[in-house]
Every structure is written in structure tokens, then in C-alpha cells.
Protein backbone atom coordinates (compact mmCIF):
# COMPACT_ATOMS: atom_id res chain seq x y z
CA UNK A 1 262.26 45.59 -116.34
CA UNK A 2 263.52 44.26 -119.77
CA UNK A 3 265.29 46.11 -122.35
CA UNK A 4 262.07 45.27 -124.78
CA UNK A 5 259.91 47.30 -122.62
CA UNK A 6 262.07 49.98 -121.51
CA UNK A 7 262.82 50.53 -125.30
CA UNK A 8 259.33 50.93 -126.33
CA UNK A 9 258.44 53.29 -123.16
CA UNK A 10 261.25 55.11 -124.54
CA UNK A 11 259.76 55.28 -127.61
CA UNK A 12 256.41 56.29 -126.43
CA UNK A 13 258.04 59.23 -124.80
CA UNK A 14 259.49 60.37 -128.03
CA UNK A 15 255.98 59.85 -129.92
CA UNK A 16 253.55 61.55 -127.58
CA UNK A 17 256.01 64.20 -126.13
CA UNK A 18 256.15 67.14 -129.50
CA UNK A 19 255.77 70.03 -129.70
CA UNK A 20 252.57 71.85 -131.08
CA UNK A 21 251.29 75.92 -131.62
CA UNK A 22 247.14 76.16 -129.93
CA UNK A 23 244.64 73.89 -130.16
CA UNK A 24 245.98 71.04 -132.07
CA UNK A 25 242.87 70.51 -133.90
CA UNK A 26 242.78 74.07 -136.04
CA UNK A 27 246.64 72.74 -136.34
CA UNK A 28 245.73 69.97 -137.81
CA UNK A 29 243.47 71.62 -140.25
CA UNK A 30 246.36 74.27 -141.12
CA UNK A 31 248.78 71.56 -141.57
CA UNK A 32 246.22 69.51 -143.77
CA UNK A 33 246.33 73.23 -145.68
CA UNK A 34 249.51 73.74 -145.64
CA UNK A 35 250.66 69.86 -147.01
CA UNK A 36 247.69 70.26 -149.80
CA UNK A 37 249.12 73.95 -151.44
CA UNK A 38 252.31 72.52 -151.59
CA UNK A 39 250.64 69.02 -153.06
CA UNK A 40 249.14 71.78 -155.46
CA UNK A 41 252.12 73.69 -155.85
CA UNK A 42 250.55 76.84 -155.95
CA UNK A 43 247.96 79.48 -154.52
CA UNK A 44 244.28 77.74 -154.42
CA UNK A 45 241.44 79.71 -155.67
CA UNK A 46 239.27 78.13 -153.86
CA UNK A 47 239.23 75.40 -150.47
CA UNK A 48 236.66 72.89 -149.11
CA UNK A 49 237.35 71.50 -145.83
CA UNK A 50 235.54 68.13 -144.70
CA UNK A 51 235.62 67.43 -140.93
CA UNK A 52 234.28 65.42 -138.71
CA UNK A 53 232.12 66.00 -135.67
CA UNK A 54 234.68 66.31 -133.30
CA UNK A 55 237.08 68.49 -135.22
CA UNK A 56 233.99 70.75 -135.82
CA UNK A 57 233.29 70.92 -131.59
CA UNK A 58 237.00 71.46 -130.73
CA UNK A 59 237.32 74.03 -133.51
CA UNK A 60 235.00 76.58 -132.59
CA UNK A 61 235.29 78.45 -129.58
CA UNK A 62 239.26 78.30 -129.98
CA UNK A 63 241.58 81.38 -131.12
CA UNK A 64 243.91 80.02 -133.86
CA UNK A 65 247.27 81.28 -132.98
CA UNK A 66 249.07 83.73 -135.41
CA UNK A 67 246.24 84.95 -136.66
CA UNK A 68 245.43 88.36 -134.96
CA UNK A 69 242.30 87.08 -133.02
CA UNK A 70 240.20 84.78 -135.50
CA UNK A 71 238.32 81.51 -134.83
CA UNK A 72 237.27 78.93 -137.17
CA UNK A 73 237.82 76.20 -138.90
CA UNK A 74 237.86 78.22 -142.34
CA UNK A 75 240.67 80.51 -140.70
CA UNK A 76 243.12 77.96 -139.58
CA UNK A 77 242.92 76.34 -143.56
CA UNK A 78 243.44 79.54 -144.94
CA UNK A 79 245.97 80.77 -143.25
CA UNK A 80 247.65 77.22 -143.47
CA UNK A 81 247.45 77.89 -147.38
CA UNK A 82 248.38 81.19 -147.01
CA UNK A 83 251.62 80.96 -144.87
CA UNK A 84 252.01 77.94 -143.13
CA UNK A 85 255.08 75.08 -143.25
CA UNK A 86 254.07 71.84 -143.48
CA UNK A 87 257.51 70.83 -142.64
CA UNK A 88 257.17 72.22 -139.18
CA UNK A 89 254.37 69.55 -138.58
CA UNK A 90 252.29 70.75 -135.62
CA UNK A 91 254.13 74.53 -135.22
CA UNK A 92 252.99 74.91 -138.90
CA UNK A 93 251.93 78.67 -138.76
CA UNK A 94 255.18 79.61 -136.47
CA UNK A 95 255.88 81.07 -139.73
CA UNK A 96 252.20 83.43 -140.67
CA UNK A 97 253.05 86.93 -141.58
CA UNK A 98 250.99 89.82 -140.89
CA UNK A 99 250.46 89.97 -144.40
CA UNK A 100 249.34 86.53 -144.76
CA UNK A 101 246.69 87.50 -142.12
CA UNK A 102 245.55 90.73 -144.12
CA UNK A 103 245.29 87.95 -147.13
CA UNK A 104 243.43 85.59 -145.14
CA UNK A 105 240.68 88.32 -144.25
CA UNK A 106 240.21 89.32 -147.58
CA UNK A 107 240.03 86.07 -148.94
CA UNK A 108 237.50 84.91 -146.00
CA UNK A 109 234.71 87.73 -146.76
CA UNK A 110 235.13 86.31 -150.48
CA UNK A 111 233.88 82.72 -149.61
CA UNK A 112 237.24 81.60 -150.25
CA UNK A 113 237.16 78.23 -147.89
CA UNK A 114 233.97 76.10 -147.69
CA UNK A 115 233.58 73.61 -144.53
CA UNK A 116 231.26 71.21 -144.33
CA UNK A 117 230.17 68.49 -141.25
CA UNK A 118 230.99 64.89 -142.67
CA UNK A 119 228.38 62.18 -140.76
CA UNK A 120 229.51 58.27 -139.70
CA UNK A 121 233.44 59.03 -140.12
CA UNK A 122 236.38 58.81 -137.60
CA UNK A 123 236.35 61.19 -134.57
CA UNK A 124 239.24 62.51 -136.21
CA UNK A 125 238.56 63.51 -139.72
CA UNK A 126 239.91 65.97 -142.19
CA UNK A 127 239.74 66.12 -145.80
CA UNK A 128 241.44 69.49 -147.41
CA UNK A 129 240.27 69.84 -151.21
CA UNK A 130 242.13 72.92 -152.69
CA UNK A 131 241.69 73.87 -156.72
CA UNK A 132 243.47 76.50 -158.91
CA UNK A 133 242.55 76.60 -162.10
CA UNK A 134 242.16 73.22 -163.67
CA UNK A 135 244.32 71.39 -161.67
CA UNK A 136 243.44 70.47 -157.74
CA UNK A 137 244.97 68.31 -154.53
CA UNK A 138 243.40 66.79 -151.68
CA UNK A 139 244.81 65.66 -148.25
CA UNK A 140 243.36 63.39 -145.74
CA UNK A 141 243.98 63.04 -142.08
CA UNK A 142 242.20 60.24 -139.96
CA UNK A 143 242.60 58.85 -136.13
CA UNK A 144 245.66 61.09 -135.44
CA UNK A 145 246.62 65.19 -135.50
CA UNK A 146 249.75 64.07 -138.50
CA UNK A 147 248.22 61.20 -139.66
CA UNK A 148 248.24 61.30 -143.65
CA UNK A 149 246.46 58.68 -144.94
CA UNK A 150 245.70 59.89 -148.40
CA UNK A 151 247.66 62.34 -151.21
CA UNK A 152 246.11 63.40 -154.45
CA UNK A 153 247.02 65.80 -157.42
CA UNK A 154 244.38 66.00 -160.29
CA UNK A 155 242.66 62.63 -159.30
CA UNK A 156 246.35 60.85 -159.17
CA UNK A 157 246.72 59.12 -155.83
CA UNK A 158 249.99 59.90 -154.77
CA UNK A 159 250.56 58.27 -151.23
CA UNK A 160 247.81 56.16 -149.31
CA UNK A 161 247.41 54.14 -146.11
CA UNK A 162 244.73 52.23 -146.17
CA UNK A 163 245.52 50.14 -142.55
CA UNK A 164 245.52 54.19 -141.31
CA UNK A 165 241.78 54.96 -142.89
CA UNK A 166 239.42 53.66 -140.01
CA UNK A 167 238.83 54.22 -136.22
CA UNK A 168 240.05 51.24 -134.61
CA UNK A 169 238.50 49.20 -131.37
CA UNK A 170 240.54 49.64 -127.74
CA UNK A 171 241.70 46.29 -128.13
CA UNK A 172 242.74 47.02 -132.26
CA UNK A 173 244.89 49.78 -131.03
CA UNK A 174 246.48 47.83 -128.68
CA UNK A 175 247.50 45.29 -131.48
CA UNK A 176 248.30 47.88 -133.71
CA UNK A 177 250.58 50.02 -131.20
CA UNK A 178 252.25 47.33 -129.47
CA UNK A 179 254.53 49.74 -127.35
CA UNK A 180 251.08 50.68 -125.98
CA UNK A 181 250.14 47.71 -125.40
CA UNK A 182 252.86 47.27 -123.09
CA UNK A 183 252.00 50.08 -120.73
CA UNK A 184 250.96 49.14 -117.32
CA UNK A 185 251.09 50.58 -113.70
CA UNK A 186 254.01 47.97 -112.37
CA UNK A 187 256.15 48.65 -115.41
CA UNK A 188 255.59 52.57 -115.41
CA UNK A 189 256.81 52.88 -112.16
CA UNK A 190 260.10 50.46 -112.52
CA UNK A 191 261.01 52.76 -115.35
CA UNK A 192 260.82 55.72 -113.61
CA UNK A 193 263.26 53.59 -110.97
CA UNK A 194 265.85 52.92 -113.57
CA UNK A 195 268.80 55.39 -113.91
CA UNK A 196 267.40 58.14 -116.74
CA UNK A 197 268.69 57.72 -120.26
CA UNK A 198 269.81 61.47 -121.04
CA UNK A 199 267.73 62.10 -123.94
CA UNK A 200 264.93 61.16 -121.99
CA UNK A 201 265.72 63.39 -119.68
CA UNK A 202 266.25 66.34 -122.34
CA UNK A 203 262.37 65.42 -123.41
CA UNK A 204 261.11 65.71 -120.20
CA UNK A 205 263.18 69.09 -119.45
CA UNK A 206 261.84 70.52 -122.74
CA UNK A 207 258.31 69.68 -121.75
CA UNK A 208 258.75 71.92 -118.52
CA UNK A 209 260.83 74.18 -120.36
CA UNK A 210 257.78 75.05 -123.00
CA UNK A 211 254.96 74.44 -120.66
CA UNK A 212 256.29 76.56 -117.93
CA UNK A 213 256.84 79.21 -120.44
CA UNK A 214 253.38 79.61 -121.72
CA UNK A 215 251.87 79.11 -118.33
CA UNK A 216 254.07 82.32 -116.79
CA UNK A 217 252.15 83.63 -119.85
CA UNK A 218 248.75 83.05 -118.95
CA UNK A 219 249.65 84.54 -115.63
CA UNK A 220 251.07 87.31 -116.69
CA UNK A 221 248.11 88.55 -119.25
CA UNK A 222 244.53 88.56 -119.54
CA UNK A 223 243.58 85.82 -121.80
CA UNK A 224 240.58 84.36 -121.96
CA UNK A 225 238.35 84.01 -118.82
CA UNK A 226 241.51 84.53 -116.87
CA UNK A 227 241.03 80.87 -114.54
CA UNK A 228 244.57 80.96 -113.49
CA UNK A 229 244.81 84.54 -112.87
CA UNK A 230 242.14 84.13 -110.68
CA UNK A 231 243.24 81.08 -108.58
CA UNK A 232 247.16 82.00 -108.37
CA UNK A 233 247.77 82.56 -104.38
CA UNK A 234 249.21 85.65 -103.63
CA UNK A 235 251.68 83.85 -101.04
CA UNK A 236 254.50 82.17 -101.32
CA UNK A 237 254.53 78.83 -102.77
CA UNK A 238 255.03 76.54 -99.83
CA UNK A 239 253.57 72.47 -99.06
CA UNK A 240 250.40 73.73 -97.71
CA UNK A 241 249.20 75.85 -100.54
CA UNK A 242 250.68 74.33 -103.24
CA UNK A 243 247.44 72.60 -104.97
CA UNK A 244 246.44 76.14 -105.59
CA UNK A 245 249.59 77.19 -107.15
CA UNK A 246 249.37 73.64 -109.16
CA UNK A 247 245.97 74.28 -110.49
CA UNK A 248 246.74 77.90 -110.99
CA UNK A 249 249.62 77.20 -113.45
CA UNK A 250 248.28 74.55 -115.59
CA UNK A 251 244.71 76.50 -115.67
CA UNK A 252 246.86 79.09 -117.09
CA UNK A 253 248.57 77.87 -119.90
CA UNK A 254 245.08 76.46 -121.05
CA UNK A 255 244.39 80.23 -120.50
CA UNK A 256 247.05 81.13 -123.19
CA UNK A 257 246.75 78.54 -125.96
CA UNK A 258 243.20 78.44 -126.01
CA UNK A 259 243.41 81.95 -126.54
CA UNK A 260 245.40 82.37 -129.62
CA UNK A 261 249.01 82.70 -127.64
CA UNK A 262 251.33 81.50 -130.34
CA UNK A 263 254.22 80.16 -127.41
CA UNK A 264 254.63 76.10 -128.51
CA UNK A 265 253.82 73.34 -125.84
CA UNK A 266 254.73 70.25 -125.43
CA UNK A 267 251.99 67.75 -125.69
CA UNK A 268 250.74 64.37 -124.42
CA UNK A 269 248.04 62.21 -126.05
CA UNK A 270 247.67 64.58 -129.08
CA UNK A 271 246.66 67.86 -126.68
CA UNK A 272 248.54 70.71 -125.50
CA UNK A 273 246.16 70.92 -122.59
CA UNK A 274 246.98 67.55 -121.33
CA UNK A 275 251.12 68.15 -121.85
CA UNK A 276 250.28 71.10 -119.93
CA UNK A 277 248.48 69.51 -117.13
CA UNK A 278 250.74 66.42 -116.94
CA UNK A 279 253.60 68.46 -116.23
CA UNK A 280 253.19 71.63 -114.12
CA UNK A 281 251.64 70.24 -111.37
CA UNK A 282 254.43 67.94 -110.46
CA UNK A 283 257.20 70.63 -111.01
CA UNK A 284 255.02 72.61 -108.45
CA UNK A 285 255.13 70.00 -105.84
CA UNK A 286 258.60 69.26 -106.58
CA UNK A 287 259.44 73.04 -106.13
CA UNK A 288 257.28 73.42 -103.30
CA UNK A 289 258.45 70.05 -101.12
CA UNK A 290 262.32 70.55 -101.82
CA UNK A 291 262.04 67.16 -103.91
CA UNK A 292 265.49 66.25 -106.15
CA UNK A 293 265.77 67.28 -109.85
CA UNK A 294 266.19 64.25 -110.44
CA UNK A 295 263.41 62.37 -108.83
CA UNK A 296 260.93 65.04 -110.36
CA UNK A 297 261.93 64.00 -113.52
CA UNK A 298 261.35 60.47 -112.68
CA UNK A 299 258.06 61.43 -111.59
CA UNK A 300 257.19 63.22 -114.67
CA UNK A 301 258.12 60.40 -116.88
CA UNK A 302 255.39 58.52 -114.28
CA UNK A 303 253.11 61.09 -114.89
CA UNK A 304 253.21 61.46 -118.81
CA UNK A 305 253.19 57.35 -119.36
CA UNK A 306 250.30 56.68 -116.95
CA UNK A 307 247.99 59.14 -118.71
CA UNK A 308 249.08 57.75 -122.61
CA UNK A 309 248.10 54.56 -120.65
CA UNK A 310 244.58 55.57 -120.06
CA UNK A 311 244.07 57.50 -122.92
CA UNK A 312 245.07 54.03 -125.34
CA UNK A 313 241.38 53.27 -124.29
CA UNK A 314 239.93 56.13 -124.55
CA UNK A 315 240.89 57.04 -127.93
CA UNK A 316 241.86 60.05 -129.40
CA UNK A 317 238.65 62.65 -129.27
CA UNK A 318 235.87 61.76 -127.72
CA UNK A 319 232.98 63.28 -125.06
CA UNK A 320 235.09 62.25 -122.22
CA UNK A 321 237.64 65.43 -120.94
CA UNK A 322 241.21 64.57 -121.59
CA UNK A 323 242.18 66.36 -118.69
CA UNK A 324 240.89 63.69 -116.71
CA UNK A 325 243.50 61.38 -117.90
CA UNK A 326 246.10 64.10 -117.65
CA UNK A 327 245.39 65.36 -114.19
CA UNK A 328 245.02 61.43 -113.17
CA UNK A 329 248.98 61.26 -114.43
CA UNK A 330 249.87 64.33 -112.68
CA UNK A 331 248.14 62.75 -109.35
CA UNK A 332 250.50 59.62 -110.28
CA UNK A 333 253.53 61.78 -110.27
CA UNK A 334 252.94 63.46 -107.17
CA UNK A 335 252.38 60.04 -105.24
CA UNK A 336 256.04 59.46 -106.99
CA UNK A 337 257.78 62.09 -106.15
CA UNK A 338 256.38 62.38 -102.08
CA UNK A 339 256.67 58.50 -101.55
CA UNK A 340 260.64 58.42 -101.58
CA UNK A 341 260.26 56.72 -97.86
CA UNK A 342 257.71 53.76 -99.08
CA UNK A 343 258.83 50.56 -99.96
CA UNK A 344 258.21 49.70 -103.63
CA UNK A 345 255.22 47.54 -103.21
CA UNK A 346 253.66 50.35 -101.01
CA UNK A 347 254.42 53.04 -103.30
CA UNK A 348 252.58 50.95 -106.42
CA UNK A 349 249.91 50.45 -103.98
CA UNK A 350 249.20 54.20 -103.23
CA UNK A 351 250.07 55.46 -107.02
CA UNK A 352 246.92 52.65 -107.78
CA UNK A 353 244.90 53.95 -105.25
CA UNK A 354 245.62 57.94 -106.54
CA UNK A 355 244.58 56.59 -110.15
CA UNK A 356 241.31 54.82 -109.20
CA UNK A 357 240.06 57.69 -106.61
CA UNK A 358 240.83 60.63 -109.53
CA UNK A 359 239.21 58.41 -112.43
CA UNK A 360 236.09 57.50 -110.75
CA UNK A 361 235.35 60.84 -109.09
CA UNK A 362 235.80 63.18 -111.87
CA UNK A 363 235.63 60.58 -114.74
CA UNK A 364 232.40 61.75 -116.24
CA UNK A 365 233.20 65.62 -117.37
CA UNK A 366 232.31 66.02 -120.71
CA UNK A 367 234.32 67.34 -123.54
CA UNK A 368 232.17 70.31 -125.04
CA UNK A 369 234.84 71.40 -127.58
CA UNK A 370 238.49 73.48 -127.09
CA UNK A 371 237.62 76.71 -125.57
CA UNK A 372 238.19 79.18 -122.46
CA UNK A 373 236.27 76.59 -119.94
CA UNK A 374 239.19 74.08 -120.76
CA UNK A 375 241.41 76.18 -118.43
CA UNK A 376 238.50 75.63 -115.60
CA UNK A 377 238.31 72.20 -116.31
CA UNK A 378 241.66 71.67 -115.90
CA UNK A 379 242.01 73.08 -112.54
CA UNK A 380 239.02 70.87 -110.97
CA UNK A 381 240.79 67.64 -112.74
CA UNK A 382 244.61 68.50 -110.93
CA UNK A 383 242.07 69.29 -107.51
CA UNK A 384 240.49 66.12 -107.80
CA UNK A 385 243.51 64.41 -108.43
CA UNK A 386 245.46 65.97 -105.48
CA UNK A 387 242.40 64.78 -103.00
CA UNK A 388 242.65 61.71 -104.69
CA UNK A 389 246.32 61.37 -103.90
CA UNK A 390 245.68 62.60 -100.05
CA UNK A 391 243.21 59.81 -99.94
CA UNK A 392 245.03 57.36 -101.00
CA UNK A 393 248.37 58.48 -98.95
CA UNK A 394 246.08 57.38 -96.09
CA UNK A 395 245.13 54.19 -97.14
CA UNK A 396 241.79 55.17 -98.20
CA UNK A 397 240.73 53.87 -101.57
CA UNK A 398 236.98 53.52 -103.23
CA UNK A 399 236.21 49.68 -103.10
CA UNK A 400 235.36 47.12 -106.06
CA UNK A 401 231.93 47.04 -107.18
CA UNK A 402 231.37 50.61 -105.80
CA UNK A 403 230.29 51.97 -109.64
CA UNK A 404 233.21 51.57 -111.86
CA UNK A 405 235.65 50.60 -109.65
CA UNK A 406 236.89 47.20 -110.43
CA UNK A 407 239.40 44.76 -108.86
CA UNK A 408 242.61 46.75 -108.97
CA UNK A 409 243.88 49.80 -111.12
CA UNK A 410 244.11 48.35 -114.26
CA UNK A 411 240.85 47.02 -114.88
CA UNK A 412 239.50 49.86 -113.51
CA UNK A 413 241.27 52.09 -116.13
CA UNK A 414 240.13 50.02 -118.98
CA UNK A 415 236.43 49.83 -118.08
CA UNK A 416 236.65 53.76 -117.70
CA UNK A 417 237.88 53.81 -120.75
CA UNK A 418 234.96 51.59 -122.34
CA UNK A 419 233.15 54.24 -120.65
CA UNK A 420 234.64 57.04 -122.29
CA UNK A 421 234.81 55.42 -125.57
CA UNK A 422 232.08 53.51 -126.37
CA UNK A 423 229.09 54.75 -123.77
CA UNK A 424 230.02 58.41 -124.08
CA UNK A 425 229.74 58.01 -128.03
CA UNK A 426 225.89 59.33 -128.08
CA UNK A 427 226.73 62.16 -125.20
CA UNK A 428 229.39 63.34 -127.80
CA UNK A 429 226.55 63.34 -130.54
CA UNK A 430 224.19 65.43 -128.67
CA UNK A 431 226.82 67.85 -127.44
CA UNK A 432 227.46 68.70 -131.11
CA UNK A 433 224.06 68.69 -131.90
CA UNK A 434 223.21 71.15 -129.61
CA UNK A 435 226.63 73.62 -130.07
CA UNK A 436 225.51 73.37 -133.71
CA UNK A 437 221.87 74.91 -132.59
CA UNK A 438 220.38 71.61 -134.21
């Protein structure tokens, strides 16, 4: 591997791997808030939050954390207003009081925040317009969670990024990220190979360290529909039941954080779910097999690249379940971290095998918005992708031609992710049409 390429994956790592408080969509909206009061430089009378369709679906069933129990998009702005930090980018209300709660109640039976559905914009829109007085600011985010593409006070455009504004094509992005554009199967695995740089391996520790920590959570109290409760074996962890315990521990700290626990993760591809599901299960199977620090780590890094790598065509939001992509990265990993005996060329050959069996069996579950049925959805993604894995270990792959399967791994990702992107683009319009009762 060149230094070019092991520099950008690098760099990727840094990018996709932050940390983030819940759903990172009613984040987004807070730290939209949050950036427009201090824009304003003072308490708003009065908010109107634009979104678009997918912010709207991803908004609604999901507890915003630090705010004693309350959904909705009109909840996470105010209490971004109220008492959030723009400065801590996506942990912006780590720093909500209880007061700033009582405030946000009162101020939400007053019709204090107005949200409205905005039609034929970005899947990932928001617009914050605050006023006090005479004087007003506005904030725009578009295509990313922290991506500021427009700053106003009073009608005065203060910052602007116009090459930011619209939703790009698969093969755009890939122009306009080149350290994306880089990412492939061949290359993801010889930088796992490489000796670790150690702030790499800080990231990938921190990951763990976060994710682990809100997962023990969701095990340990009843949030939500309780999905990893439920599934947690009461054994021992051990090689023959650890899927359970891997499905168990990511479906819980989907529990958690779709539930309004305030505990950061660390995220991949914009979602907390996906950092979550990306990383526990090959810990587990680390833990379980007696596998090296050291090679887990290696695997992780394997797992976390290979599911930016998918999601680069599948876009930010869309109808098509991120934890697909995650749980097909976590599949990845695991073929890592049990194929220390393979030769290199078999080991590609079985991680490519994992990654086609998990994408085109489970491939099509839909996105219906951030909510307690993420945690479900999680677990039957890491299942899929561990039967994937077991298939492949065997030398038992799904064949070209057979539906989406193409000639190797890589095409096969990208046409999924055509899938996702572009023919999943009306399912997504009819899911929110019917969650909005329309």
C-alpha cells in the first residue's frame, strides 16, 4: 500500500469516527439551534424549523437525549436554543440543564418553534430561522449532520458554501471526496496488515470504549422495547454462542440512544447506530475466540472502512437501513480477525464472499425513521452477517447474475448501492407519506 492511500484511510478514520449524543438527526437540528442563537446573539422569541423528508422520518419516534423524555423535532431546536453548545458539535446538549428543560416546556405549549416539511430538497435538510425582536439569523445544514452551508444575521450573509448546497450523484461524491474514492476491498484489508499508527489505534479504542459503555447500558435498563435485554444469553460468552451475545450488545445500545440515554457514541457514516454495530460485534468475537488486542483492532479498522465504503454509494439518508452496511462491516471484521491461518489472497477471497452474501440477503430492509425497531433491526443485520460469514468460511458464495450479485465484491457493492440510492428513492417517499398519515 502507498503512503497516498494509507494517509487518506487515515483520514477517513478521523472524519467518520466522532463522537455524537442520540439520534444524530434531532442533533443536528439542536446544533443548527444552538449555532443560530449564538448567530443571533440572544434569546429568540420565536423559531421556524425547515426540514426535509428524511430529517422529518428519523425525527419522530426518537427520544432527544437531555431532555427528560420528549420527542420532536420542535424539542431538539428548542432546547438547542435554550442550552445547547454549538462548540461541542454533535454532543451539543451535553450541556441542557434541568432548567433549560422546564424552559423548553413552557415555551413549547406557547407555539414557540414552528416546523414545517420542505418538498424537492436534499435528504438532508435543515434550515433554523430564529427572530427576537427586529433583528433575526438563519442557519442551513445540507448533505451532512455539521455541514453549514449558509450563515445569516438580519438578511446579511455571513458565511456560504455554495459547492456544499446540493445532493450530489454516487459518482459526484466520489470526485468530491477523493479519500473515498480510494476505498476498496484489496486496500482495506492491506491497511489493516500494516503495523497500527497509535492514534489510530486510540480512535478505534475510543470507539469501543463509548460504544461498549452505552451498550452495558441498554443491558442494564429497560429502554425502549428492550431487544437486547431480550436476546442477551444467560451463559457464558463462549465461540458457540457468541452471535447471540454479538447481536445482543449492539441491539442494546440502539436500545439506549434511541431512547433518550444521553451516554456519547462513537459513530460511522453519520449514525450512532452504525458506530455501534460496526464495533461490538467484533470485540465480542474477539473476546469470545481468545483473538489478540491487537489483531481486533486491525479488524475493526476493516470493519469501520468497509462499511464508509458502501455507504459512499448509498448516500447519507435514504430508505435503505444503514445497519445493513454496518453489520456487512462487522461481518468483514469477523472474517479478519478468525482468518489469521489463511493466506492473504484467501482471506480477501472469504472477506468478499462475507460482503456479497450479507448485502444481497438482507439488502432490502427499509429505513422507516430512528426509533425503538432500530435496535431489532440491528440484531437481524449482525445475524445475517454472521451466516453470511459462515457461508463464506466454507467456500459458499451467491453466484453472478443470481439478482444483484455481480462479478466480484465491488461491483456488487456499487450496484447495491444504486439500489439503495436511486431505486429506493420512491419507497422512501411513500414511507413518509404514510408515517405522516397522508
Amino acid at each position: 500500500m502507498n503512503q497516498e492511500i494509507h494517509a487518506a484511510y487515515n483520514r477517513i478514520l478521523r472524519s467518520e469516527l466522532i463522537g455524537a449524543m442520540g439520534c444524530t438527526e434531532p442533533i443536528a437540528i439542536a446544533y443548527a439551534a444552538a449555532l443560530a442563537r449564538k448567530t443571533l446573539g440572544r434569546k429568540p422569541e420565536h423559531c421556524l424549523v425547515d426540514c426535509s423528508g428524511n430529517i422529518v422520518k428519523n425525527v419522530m419516534g426518537v427520544t432527544v437525549p437531555n431532555s427528560g423524555g420528549m420527542k420532536g423535532i420542535d424539542v431538539a431546536a428548542t432546547l438547542g436554543l435554550l442550552g445547547g453548545d454549538a462548540e461541542k458539535g454533535l454532543e451539543v446538549l451535553e450541556t441542557v440543564t434541568e432548567k433549560d428543560i422546564e424552559e423548553a416546556k413552557r415555551l413549547l405549549q406557547q407555539d414557540f418553534c414552528e416546523c414545517r416539511l420542505v418538498p424537492n430538497v436534499e435528504n438532508l435538510y435543515i434550515c433554523i430561522f430564529v427572530r427576537a425582536g427586529e433583528e433575526n439569523a438563519l442557519v442551513e445544514i445540507r448533505n451532512f449532520h455539521k455541514n453549514v452551508t449558509r450563515i445569516e444575521r438580519n438578511g446579511e450573509v455571513l458565511f456560504e458554501n455554495d459547492a456544499a448546497c446540493r445532493e450530489i450523484s454516487a459518482e459526484e461524491a466520489k470526485q468530491a471526496d477523493p479519500d473515498k474514492a480510494l476505498l476498496n476491498i484489496s486496500d482495506i484489508l492491506d491497511y489493516a496488515l500494516l503495523p497500527e499508527d497509535t492514534d489510530m489505534r486510540d480512535l478505534l479504542e475510543y470507539q469501543l470504549s463509548c460504544n461498549r459503555a452505552i451498550a452495558q447500558e441498554g443491558l442494564t435498563h429497560p429502554y425502549g422495547a428492550q431487544v437486547g435485554r431480550t436476546l442477551l444469553p444467560e451463559e457464558e460468552l463462549s465461540p458457540q454462542n457468541v452471535r447471540y451475545f454479538a447481536k445482543a450488545w449492539a441491539a442494546a445500545g440502539s436500545d439506549a440512544r434511541m431512547n433518550g440515554c444521553a451516554m456519547p457514541v462513537v459513530i460511522n457514516s453519520g449514525s450512532g447506530n452504525q458506530g455501534i454495530t460496526v464495533s461490538l460485534p467484533v470485540e465480542l468475537y474477539a473476546k469470545a475466540y481468545g483473538i489478540p488486542h491487537e489483531r481486533m483492532l486491525q479488524a475493526l479498522a476493516i470493519s469501520n472502512l468497509i462499511a464508509v465504503h458502501q455507504k459512499k454509494y448509498v448516500g447519507s439518508l435514504s430508505a435503505y437501513c444503514g445497519a445493513v452496511s454496518a453489520a456487512c462491516g462487522a461481518g468483514a471484521g469477523i472474517s479478519y480477525l478468525l482468518g489469521e491461518s489463511l493466506s492473504r489472497e484467501a482471506l480477501y477471497e472469504q472477506i468478499c464472499g462475507t460482503i456479497i452474501n450479507t448485502i444481497v440477503t438482507v439488502g432490502g430492509m427499509v429505513c422507516d425513521g430512528a426509533k425503538s425497531s432500530c435496535a431489532a433491526k440491528i440484531a437481524c443485520a449482525v445475524d445475517c452477517a454472521v451466516t453470511a460469514w459462515e457461508l463464506a468460511r466454507q467456500g459458499h458464495v451467491f453466484h453472478s447474475g443470481e439478482g444483484l450479485v455481480m462479478k466480484d465484491a465491488e461491483h456488487t457493492i456499487e450496484c447495491v448501492g444504486r439500489m439503495a440510492r436511486e431505486g429506493m428513492r420512491s419507497t422512501d417517499t411513500e414511507i413518509l407519506k404514510i408515517m405522516l398519515g397522508r
